[in-house]
Protein backbone atom coordinates (compact mmCIF):
# COMPACT_ATOMS: atom_id res chain seq x y z
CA UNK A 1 0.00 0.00 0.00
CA UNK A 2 1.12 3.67 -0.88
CA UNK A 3 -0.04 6.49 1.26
CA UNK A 4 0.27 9.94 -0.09
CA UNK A 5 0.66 12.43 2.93
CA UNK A 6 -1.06 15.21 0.67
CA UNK A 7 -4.56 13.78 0.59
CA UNK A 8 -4.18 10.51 3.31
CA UNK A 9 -5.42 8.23 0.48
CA UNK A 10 -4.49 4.77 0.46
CA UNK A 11 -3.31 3.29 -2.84
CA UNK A 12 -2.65 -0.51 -3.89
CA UNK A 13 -2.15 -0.22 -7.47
CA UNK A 14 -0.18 2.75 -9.23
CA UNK A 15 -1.19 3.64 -13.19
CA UNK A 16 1.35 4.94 -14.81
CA UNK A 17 0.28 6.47 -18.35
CA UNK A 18 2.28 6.88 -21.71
CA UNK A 19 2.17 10.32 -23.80
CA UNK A 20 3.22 9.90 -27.26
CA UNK A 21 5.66 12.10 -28.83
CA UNK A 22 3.25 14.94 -29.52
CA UNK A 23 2.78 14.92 -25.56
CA UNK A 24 5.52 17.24 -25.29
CA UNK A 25 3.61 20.01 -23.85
CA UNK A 26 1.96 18.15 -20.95
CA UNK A 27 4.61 16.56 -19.82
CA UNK A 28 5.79 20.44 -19.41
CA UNK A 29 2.84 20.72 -17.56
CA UNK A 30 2.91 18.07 -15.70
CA UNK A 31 6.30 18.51 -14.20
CA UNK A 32 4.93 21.37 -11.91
CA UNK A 33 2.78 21.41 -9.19
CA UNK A 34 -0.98 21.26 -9.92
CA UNK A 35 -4.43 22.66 -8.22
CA UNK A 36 -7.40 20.23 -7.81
CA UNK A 37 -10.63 21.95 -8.78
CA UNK A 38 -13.59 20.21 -8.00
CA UNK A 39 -11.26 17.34 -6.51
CA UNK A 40 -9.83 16.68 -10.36
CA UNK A 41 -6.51 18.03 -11.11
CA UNK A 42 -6.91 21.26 -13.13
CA UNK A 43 -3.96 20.43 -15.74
CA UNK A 44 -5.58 17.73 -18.38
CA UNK A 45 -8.94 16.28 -18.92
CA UNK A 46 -9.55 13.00 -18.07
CA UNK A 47 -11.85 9.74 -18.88
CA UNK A 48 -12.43 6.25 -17.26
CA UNK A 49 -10.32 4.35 -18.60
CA UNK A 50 -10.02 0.51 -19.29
CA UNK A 51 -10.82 -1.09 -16.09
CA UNK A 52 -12.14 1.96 -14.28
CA UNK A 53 -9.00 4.36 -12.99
CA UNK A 54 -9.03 6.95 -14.96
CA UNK A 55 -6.68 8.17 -17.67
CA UNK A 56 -5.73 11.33 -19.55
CA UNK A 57 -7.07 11.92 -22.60
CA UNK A 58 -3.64 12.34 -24.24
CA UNK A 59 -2.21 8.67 -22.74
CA UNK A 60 -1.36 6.23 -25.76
CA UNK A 61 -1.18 3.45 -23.26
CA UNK A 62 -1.32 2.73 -19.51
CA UNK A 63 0.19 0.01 -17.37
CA UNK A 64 -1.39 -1.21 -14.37
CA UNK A 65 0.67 -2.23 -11.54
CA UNK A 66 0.12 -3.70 -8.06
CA UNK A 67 2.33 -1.78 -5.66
CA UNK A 68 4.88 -3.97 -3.86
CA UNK A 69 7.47 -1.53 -1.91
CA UNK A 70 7.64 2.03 -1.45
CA UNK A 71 11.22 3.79 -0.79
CA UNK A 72 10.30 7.00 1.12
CA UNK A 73 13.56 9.42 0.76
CA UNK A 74 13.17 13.57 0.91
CA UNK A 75 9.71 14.39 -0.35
CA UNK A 76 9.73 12.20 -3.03
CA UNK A 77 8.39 8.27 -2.87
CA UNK A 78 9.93 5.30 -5.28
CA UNK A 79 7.12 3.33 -5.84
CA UNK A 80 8.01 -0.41 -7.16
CA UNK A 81 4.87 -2.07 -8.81
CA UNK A 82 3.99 -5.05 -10.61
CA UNK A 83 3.01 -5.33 -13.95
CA UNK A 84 -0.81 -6.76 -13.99
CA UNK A 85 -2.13 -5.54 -17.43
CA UNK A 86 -0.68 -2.76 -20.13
CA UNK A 87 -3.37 -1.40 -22.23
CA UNK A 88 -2.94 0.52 -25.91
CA UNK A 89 -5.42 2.88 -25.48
CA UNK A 90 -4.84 4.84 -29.09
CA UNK A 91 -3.47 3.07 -32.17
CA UNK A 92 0.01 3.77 -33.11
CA UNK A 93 2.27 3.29 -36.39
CA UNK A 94 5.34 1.12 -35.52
CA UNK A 95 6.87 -0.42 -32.35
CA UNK A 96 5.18 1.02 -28.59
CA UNK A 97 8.74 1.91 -28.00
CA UNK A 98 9.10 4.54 -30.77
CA UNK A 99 6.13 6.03 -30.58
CA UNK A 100 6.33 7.03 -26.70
CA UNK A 101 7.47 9.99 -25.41
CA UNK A 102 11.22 9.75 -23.52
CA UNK A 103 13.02 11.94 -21.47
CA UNK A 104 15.42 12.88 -24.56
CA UNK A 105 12.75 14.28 -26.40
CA UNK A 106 12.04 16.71 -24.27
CA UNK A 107 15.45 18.65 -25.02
CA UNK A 108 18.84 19.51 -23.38
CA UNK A 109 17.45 21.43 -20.48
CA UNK A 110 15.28 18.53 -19.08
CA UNK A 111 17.52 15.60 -17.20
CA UNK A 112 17.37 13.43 -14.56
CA UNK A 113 20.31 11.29 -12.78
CA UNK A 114 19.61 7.36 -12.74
């Protein structure tokens, strides 16, 4: 289980989502800190997606995973999940790999150490 101190909601499974290279601009937007309005964050619409957690409209795919451990270091939380089901939620041209959006795409100024 993953608790996130901001909210005191208990989670069991983490979704995390795939933009496709045109997601460029949201994942700009989703690097900073968002508002909830109406208890829905403010940033990107949103629909129900395959088996009921919901899912931005401009995901290409999501993969469902069962948390297992959760590395609490700083403010930020490692969350290690397994993999239960992926789903391809928009077709794509190609291999998954190429057509998702990567860290490198994002230009020079955007890194990360790991």
């Amino acid at each position: 289980m993953f608790r996130r101190r901001c909210c005191d909601q208990v989670y069991t499974q983490v979704r995390p989502q795939l933009l496709g290279k045109d997601g460029k601009g949201l994942a700009f937007t989703l690097f900073k800190p968002t508002k909830l309005e109406e208890g829905k964050p403010s940033v990107q619409s949103f629909k129900k997606g395959p088996d009921r957690p919901p899912v931005q409209d401009a995901a290409i795919g999501t993969v469902g995973c069962a948390v297992k451990t959760v590395v609490e270091e700083g403010n930020h939380h490692i969350v290690i999940g397994k993999v239960i089901k992926a789903h391809l939620l928009k077709p794509i041209e190609g291999r998954l790999g190429a057509a998702i959006l990567e860290m490198k795409d994002l230009g020079d100024m955007v890194f990360h150490r790991g």
